[in-house]
Protein backbone atom coordinates (compact mmCIF):
# COMPACT_ATOMS: atom_id res chain seq x y z
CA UNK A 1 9.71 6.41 -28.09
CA UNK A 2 8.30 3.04 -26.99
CA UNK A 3 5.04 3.45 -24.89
CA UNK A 4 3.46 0.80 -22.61
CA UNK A 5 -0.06 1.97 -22.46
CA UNK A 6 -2.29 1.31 -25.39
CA UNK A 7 -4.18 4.79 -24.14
CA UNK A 8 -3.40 7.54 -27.01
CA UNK A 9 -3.73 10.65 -24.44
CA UNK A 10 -0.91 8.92 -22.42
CA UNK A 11 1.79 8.29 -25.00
CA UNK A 12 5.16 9.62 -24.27
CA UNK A 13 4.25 10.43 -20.69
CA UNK A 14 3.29 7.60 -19.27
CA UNK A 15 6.92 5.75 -18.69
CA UNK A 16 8.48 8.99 -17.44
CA UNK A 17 5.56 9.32 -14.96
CA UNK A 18 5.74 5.36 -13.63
CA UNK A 19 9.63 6.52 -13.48
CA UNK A 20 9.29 9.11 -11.58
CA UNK A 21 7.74 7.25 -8.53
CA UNK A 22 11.10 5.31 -7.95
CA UNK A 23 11.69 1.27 -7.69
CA UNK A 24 7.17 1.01 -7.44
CA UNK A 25 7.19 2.58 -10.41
CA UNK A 26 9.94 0.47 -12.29
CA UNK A 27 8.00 -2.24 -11.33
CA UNK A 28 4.94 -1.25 -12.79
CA UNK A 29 6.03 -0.30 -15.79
CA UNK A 30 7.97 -3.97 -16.01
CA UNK A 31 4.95 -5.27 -15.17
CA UNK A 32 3.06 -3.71 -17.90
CA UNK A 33 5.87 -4.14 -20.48
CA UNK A 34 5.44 -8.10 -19.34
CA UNK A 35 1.93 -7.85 -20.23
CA UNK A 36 0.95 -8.08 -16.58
CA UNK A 37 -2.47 -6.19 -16.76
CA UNK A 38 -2.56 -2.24 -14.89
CA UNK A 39 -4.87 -2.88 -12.83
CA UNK A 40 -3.69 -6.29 -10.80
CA UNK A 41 -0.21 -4.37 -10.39
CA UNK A 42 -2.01 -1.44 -9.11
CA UNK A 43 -4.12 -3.82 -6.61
CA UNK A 44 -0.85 -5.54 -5.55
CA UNK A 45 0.98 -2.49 -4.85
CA UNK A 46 -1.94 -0.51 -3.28
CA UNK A 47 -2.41 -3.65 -0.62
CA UNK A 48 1.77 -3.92 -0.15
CA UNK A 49 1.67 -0.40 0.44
CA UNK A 50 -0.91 -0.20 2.83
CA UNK A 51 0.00 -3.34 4.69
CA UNK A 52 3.61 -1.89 5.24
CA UNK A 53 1.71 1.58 6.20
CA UNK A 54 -0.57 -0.42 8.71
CA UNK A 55 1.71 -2.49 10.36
CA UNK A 56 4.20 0.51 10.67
CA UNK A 57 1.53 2.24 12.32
CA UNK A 58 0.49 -0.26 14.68
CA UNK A 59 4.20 -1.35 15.64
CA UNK A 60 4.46 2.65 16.22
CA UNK A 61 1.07 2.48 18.19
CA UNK A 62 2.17 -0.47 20.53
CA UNK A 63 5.60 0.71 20.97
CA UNK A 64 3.75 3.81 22.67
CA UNK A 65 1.73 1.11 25.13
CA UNK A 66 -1.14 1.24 23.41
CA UNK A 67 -3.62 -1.74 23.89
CA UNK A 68 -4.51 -4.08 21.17
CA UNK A 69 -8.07 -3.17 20.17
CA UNK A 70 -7.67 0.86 20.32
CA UNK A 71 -3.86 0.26 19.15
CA UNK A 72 -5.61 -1.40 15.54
CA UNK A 73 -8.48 0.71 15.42
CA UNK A 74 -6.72 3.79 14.80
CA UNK A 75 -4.21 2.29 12.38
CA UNK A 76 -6.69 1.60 10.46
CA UNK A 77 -8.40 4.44 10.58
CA UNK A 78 -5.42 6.57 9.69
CA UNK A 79 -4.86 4.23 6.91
CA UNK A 80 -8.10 5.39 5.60
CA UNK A 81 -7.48 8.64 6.05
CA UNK A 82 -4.37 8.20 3.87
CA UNK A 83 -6.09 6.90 1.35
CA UNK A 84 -8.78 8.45 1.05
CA UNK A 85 -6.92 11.79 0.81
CA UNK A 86 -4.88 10.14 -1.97
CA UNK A 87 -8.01 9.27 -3.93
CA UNK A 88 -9.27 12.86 -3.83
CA UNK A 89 -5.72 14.60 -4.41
CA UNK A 90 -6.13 12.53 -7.49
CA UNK A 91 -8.39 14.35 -8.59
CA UNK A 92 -6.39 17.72 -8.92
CA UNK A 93 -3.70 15.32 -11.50
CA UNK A 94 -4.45 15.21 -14.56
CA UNK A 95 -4.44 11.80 -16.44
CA UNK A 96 -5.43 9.98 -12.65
CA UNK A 97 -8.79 9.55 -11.58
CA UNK A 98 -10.23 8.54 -8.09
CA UNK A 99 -11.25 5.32 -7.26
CA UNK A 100 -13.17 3.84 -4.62
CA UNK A 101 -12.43 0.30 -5.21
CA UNK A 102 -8.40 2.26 -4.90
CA UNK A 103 -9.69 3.38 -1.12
CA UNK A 104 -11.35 0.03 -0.34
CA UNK A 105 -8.47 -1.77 -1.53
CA UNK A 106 -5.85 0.34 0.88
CA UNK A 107 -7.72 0.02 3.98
CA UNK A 108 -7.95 -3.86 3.07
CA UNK A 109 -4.22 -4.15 2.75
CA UNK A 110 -3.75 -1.89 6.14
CA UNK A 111 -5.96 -4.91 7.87
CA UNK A 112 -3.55 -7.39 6.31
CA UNK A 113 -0.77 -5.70 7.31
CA UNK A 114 -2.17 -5.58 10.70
CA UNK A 115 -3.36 -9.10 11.15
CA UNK A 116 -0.25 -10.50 10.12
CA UNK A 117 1.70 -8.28 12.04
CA UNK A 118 -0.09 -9.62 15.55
CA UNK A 119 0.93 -13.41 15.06
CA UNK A 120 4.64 -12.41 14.07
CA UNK A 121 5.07 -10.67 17.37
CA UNK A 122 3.87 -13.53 19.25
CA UNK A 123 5.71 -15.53 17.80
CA UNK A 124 9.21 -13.46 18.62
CA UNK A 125 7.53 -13.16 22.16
CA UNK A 126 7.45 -16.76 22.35
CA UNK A 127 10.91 -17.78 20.95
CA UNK A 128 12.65 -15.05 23.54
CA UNK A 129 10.79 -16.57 26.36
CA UNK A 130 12.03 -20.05 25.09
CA UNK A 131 15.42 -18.78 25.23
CA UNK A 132 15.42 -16.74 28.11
CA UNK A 133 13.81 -19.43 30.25
């Protein structure tokens, strides 16, 4: 069986477990197989992820009414949250370790997600003013 980790405690097990996490996972393991080092794949889905999460979060949040500055505040805090509870269930898996630099990157990509979330709704609010007007 072909592996795509040069780690010898991971061999055999490492392609069924990218597998197992779905179309992220296939794309990790391409990425690897590409020669695409683990960890910028890692950083690139960890900030996609978490930009998706916090814009989700804050479209949720200002579909409720909520202002701007609380409205962003809490996404990100409950993108922390997230993944800072994914860091430490981590620990209980074996063959995945925690990572702070995992957390920091998260609540980085929940910012993104939430800063270019802001300009894209002013920009629809804009363009149906246009055409309502």
């Amino acid at each position: 069986m072909a592996t795509l980790t040069t780690d010898a405690s991971h061999r055999g097990t490492h392609w069924l477990r990218d597998h197992e996490w779905g179309p992220i996972g296939l794309g990790v393991s391409a990425a690897r197989a590409a020669g695409i080092g683990r960890s910028d794949v890692e950083v690139a889905v960890h900030l996609f992820i978490f930009a998706l999460f916090g814009a989700l979060v804050l479209a949720a949040l200002r579909s409720l009414h909520w202002r701007r500055p609380s409205a962003g505040v809490v996404a990100v805090t409950l993108a922390a949250v997230l993944g800072a509870a994914t860091e430490v269930a981590q620990l209980l898996v074996a063959d995945r370790t925690a990572s702070p630099l995992d957390w920091s990157v998260d609540v980085i990509g929940a910012l993104l997600g939430i800063l270019l979330l802001e300009p894209a709704r002013w920009s629809v609010r804009v363009l149906t003013r246009r055409r309502s007007g």
